[in-house]
C-alpha atoms as a PDB file:
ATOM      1  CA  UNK A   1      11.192 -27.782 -10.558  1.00  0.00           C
ATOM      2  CA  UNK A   2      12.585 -24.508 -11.776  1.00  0.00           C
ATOM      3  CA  UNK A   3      11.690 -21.395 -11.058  1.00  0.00           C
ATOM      4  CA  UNK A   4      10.316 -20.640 -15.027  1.00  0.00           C
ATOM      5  CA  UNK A   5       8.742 -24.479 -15.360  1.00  0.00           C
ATOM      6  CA  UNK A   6       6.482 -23.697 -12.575  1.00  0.00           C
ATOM      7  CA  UNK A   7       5.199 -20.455 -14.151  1.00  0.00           C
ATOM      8  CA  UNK A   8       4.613 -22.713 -17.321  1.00  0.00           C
ATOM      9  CA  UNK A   9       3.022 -25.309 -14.955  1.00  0.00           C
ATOM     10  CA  UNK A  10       0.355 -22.711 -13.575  1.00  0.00           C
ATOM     11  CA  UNK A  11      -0.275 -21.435 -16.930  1.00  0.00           C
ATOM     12  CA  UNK A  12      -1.236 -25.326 -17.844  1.00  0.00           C
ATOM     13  CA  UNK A  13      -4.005 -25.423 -15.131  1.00  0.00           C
ATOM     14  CA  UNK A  14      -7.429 -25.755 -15.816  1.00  0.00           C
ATOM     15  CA  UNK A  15      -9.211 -22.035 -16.119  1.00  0.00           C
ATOM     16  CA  UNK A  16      -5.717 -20.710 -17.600  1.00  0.00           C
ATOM     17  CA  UNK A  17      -5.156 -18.016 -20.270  1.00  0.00           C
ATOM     18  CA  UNK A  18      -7.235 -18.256 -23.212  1.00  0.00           C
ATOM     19  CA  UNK A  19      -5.329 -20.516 -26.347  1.00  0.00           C
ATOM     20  CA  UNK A  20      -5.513 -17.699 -28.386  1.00  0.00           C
ATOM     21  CA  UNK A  21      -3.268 -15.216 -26.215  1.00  0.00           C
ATOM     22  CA  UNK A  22      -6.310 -13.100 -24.488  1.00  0.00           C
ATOM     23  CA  UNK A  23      -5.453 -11.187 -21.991  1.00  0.00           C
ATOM     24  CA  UNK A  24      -6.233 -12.419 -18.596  1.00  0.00           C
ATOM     25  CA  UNK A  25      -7.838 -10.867 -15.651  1.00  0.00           C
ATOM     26  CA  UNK A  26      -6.164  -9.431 -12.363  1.00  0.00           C
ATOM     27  CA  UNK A  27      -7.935 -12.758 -10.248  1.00  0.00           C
ATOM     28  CA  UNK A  28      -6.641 -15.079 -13.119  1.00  0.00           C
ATOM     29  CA  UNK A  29      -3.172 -13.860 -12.959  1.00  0.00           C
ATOM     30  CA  UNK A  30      -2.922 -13.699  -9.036  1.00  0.00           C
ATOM     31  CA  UNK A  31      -4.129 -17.402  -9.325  1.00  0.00           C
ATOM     32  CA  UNK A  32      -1.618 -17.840 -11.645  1.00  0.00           C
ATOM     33  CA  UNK A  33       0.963 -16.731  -9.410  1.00  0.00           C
ATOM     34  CA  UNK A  34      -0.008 -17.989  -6.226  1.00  0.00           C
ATOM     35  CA  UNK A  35       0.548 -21.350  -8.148  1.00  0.00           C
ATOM     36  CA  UNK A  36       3.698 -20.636  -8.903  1.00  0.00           C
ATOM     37  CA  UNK A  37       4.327 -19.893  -5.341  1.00  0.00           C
ATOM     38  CA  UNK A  38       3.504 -23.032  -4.219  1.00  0.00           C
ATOM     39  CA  UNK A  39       5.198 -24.533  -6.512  1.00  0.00           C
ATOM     40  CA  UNK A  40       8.495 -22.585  -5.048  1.00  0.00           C
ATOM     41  CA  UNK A  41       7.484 -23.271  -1.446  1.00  0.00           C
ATOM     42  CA  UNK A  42       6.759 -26.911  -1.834  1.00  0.00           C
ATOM     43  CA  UNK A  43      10.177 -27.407  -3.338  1.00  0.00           C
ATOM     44  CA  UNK A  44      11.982 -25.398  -0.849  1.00  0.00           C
ATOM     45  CA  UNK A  45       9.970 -27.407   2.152  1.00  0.00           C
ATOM     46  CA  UNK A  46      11.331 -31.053  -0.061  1.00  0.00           C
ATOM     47  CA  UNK A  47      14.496 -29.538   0.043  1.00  0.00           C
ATOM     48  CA  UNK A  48      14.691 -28.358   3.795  1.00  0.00           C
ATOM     49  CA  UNK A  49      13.013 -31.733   4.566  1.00  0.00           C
ATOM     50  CA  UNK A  50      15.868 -33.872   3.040  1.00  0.00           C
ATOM     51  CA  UNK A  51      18.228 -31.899   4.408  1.00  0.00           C
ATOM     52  CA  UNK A  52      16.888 -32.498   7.767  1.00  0.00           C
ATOM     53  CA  UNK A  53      16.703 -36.311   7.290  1.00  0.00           C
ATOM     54  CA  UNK A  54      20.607 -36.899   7.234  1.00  0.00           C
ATOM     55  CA  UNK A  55      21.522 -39.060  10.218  1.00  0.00           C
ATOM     56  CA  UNK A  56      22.372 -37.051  13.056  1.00  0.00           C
ATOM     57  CA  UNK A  57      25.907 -36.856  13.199  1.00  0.00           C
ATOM     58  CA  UNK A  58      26.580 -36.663   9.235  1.00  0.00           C
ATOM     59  CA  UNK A  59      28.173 -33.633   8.667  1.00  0.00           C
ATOM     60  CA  UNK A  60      26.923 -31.236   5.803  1.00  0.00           C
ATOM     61  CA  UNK A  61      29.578 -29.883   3.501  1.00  0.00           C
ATOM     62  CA  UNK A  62      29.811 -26.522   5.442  1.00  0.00           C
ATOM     63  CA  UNK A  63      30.429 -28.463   8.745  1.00  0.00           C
ATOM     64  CA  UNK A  64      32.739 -30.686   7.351  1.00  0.00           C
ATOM     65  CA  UNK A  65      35.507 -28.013   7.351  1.00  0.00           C
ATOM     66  CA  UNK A  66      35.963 -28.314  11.150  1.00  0.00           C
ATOM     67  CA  UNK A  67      39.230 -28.542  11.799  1.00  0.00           C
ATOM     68  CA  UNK A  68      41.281 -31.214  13.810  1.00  0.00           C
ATOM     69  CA  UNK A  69      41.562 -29.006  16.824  1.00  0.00           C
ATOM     70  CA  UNK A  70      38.113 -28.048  17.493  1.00  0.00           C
ATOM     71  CA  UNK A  71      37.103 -31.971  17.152  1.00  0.00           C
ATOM     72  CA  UNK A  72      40.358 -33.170  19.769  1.00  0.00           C
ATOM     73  CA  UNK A  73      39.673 -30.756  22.377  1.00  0.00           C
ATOM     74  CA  UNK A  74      35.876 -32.130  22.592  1.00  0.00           C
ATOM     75  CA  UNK A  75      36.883 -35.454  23.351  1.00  0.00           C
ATOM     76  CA  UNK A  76      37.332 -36.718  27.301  1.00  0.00           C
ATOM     77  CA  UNK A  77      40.797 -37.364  28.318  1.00  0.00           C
END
């Protein structure tokens, strides 16, 4: 979920702003953000999780530059 859709997602909820464009209230804003906060924090935490669910072993993109040397020296002779 993107960063804007989520602000459009906690202006959806239930007790939102008004339908005709009335100013909200300092609570009904901060609720309005802390939504959107979640929203950002639960997809960071999906994100971190499937990250952390490759297979040991299966190197992410930034590991996968090792280079031949590093990986020969590590293995018994």
């Amino acid at each position: 979920m993107s960063h804007d859709s989520a602000h459009d997602e906690a202006r959806r909820e239930p007790g939102g702003a008004a339908a005709d464009g009335a100013p909200t209230g300092p609570v009904q804003q901060m609720e309005e953000l802390m939504a959107a906060l979640n929203a950002d924090l639960s997809q960071l935490d999906a994100e971190l999780q499937s990250s952390a669910d490759r297979a040991p072993g299966t190197p992410s993109p930034a590991s996968s530059r090792t280079s031949e040397g590093d990986r020969s020296s590590s293995r018994p002779s």
